[in-house]
Protein backbone atom coordinates (compact mmCIF):
# COMPACT_ATOMS: atom_id res chain seq x y z
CA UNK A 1 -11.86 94.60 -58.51
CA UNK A 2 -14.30 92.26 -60.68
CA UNK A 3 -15.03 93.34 -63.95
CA UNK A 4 -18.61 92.98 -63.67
CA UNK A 5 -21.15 93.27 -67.25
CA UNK A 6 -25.24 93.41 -67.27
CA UNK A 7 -27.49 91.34 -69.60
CA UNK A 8 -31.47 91.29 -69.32
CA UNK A 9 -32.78 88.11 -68.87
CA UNK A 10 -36.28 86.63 -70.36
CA UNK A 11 -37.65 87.40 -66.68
CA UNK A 12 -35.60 90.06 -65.14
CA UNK A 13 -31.36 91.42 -64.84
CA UNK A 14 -28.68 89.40 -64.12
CA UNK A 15 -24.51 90.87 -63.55
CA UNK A 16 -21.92 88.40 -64.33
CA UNK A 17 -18.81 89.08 -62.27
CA UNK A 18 -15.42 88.15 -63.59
CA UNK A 19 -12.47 88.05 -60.13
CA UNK A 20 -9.16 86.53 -60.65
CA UNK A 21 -8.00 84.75 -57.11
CA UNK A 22 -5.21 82.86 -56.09
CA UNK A 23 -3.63 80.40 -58.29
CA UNK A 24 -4.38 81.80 -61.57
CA UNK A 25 -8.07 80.73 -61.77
CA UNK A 26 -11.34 83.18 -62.44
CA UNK A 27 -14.17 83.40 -59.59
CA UNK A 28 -17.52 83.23 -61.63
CA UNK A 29 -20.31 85.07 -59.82
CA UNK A 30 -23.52 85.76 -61.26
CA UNK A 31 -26.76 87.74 -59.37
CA UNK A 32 -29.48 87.93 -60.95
CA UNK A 33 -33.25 89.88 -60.39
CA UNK A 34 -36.25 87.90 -61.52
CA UNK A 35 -39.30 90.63 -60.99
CA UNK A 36 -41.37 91.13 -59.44
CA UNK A 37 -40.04 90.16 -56.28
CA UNK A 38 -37.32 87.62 -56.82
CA UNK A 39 -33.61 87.91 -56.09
CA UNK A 40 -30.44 85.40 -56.51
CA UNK A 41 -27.41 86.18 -54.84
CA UNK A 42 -24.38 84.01 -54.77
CA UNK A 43 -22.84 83.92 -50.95
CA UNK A 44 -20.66 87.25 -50.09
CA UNK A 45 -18.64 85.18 -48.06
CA UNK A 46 -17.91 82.17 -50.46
CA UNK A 47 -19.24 79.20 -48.35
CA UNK A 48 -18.24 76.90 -50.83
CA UNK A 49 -18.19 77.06 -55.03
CA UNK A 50 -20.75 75.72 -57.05
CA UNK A 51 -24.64 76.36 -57.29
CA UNK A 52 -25.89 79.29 -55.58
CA UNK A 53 -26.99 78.29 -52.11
CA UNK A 54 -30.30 80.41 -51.82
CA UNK A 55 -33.20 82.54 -53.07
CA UNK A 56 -34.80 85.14 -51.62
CA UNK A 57 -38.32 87.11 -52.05
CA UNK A 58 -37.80 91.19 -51.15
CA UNK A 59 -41.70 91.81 -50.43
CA UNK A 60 -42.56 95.70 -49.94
CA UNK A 61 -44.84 96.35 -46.86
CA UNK A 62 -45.51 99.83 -47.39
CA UNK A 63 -43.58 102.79 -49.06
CA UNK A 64 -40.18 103.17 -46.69
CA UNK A 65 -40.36 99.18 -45.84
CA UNK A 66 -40.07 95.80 -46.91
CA UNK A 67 -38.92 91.87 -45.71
CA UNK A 68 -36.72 89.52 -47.21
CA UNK A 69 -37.63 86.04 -47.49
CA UNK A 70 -35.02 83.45 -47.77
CA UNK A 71 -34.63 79.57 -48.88
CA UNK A 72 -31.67 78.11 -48.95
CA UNK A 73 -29.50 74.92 -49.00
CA UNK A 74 -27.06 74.14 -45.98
CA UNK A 75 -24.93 71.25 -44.58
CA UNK A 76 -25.52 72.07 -41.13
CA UNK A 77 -29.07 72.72 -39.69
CA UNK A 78 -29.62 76.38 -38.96
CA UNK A 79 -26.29 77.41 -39.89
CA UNK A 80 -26.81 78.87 -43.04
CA UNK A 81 -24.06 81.14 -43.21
CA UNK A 82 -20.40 79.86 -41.90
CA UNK A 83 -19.19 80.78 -38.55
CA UNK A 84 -15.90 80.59 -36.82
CA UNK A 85 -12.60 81.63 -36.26
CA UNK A 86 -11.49 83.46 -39.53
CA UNK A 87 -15.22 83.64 -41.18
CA UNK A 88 -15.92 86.66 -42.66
CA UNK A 89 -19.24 86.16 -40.70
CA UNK A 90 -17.71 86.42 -37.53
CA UNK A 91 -17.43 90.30 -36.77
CA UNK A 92 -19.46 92.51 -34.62
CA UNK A 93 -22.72 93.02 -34.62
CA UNK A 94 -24.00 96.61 -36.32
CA UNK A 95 -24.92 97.53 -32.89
CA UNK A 96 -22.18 96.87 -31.26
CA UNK A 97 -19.63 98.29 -33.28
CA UNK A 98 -18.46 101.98 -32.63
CA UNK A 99 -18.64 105.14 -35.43
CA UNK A 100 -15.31 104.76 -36.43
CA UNK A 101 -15.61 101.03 -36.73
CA UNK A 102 -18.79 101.05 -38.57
CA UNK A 103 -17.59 104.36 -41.23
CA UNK A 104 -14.03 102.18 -41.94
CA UNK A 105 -16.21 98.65 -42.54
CA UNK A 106 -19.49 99.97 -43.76
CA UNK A 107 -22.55 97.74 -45.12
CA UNK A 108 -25.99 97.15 -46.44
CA UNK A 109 -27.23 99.32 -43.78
CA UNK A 110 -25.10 102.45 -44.38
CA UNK A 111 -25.66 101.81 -47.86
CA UNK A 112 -29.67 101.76 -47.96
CA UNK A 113 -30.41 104.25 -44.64
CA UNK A 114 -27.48 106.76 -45.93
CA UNK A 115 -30.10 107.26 -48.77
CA UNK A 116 -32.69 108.18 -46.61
CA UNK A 117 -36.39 106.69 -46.18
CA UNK A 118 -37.23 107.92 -50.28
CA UNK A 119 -34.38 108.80 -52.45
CA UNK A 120 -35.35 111.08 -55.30
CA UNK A 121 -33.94 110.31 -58.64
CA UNK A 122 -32.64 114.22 -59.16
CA UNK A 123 -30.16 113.89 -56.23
CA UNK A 124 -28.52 110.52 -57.27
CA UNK A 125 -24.97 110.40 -59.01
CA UNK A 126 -25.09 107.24 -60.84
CA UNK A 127 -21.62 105.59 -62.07
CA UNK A 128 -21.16 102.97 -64.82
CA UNK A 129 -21.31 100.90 -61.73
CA UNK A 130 -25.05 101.68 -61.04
CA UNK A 131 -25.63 100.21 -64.51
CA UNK A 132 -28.16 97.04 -63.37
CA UNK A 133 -29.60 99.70 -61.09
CA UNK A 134 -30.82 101.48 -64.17
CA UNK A 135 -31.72 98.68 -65.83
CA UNK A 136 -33.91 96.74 -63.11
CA UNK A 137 -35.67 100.68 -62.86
CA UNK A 138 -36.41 100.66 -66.79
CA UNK A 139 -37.98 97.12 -66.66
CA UNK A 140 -39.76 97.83 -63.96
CA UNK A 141 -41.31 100.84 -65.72
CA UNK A 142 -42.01 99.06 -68.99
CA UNK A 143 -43.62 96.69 -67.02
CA UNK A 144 -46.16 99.20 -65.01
CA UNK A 145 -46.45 100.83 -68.46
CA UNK A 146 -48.20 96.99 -69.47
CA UNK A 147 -50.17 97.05 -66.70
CA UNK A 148 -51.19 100.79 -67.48
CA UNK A 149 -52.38 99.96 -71.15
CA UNK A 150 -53.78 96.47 -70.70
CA UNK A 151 -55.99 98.39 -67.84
CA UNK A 152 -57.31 100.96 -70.18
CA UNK A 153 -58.10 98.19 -72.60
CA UNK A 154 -60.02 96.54 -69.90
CA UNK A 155 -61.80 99.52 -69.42
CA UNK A 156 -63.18 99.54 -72.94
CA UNK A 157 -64.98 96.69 -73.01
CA UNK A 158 -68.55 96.54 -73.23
CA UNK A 159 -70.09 95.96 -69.54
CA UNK A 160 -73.88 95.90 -68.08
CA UNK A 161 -75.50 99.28 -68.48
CA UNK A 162 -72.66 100.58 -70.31
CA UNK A 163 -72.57 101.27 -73.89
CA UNK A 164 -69.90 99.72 -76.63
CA UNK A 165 -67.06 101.74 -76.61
CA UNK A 166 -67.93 103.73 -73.60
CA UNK A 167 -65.19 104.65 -71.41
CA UNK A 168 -65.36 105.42 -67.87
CA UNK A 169 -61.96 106.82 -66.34
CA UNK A 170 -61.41 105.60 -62.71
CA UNK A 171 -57.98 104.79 -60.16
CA UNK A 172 -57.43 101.04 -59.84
CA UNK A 173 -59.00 100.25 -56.16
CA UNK A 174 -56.62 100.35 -53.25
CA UNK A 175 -58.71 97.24 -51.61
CA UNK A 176 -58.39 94.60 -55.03
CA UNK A 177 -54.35 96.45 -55.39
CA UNK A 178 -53.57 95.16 -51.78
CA UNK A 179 -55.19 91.64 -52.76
CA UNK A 180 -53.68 91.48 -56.00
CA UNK A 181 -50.12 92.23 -54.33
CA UNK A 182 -50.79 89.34 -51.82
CA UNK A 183 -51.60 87.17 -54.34
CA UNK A 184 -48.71 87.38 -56.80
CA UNK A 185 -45.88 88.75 -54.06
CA UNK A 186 -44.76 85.26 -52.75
CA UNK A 187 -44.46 84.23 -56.23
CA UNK A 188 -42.29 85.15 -59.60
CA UNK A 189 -45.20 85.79 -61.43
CA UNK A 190 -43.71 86.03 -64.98
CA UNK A 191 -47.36 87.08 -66.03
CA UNK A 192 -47.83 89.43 -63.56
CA UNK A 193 -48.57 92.56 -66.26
CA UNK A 194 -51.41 90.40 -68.20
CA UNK A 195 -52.87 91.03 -65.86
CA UNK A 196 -52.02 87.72 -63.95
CA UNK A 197 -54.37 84.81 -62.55
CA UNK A 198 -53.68 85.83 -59.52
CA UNK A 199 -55.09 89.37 -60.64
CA UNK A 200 -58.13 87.62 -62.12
CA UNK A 201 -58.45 85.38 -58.83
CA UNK A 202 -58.53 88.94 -56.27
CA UNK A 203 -61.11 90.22 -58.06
């Protein structure tokens, strides 16, 4: 097993994963989380050492769904993941692999449906492994907690027909949320709690 340690980054979490392999030398593996929306991921399979070989955008679409977007660098065009006798890429399909096959290899699927469509916090049993789970989750909440104040600031601000001071409490609107998250959800907004120019653009 790796021995595997969390940091938080300027813009997000990143693991750094220590393996020994053959030979004596140390595999160094870093992932890292760049929010709102950005992920790096060295290759699972080890293509080849040296610079990660892509970047991807997870982009929610509604509550129980979302689509990852990928970039990334290959040698071969449109084989971006290696194929052939002995890759660990070549294996059945999730379809077509039976119960017993698919409880005795499981994946990201068993991981994320086994959950179920919305996992509630009071039925999780976290492990010093879930430790950049926890992490990403209290960002993520300091973050909305920005939003949250700088929005109430907003608020207060002296507008037409309204006097200094005066406070009027109302729910962000779903219509400018949905254009804000179009705006800013292809991109790694690092000013996305200001709120952003993309926010200011939406309006």
């Amino acid at each position: 097993m790796p021995r595997v340690t969390w940091d938080f980054t300027e813009r997000g979490v990143k693991s750094l994963q220590l393996r020994a392999v053959e030979g004596g030398q140390i595999m160094h593996r870093i992932t890292e989380v760049v929010l709102p929306t950005l992920r790096v991921v060295a290759n699972p399979f080890v293509g080849g050492f040296g610079r990660v070989e892509s970047i991807g955008w997870t982009l929610p679409l509604d509550n129980t769904h979302y689509r990852i977007y990928t970039a990334g660098r290959v040698r071969d065009k449109g084989v971006f993941l290696p194929r052939g006798a002995g890759a660990a890429t070549n294996r059945k399909r999730w379809a077509d692999m039976t119960e017993p096959e698919r409880r005795s290899a499981p994946g990201d699927w068993e991981a994320q449906v086994g959950q179920g469509p919305i996992s509630l916090h009071s039925e999780e049993h976290l492990e010093t492994s879930d430790k950049g789970v926890v992490m990403v989750r209290r960002l993520l909440q300091r973050q909305l907690e920005v939003i949250k104040a700088r929005w109430r600031a907003h608020e207060r601000q002296p507008r037409r027909g309204r006097a200094p001071g005066e406070v009027r409490g109302r729910k962000l609107p779903a219509r400018r949320l949905s254009r804000w998250r179009r705006a800013c959800a292809p991109t790694s907004c690092v000013g996305w709690a200001s709120p952003c120019s993309c926010w200011s653009a939406s309006r």
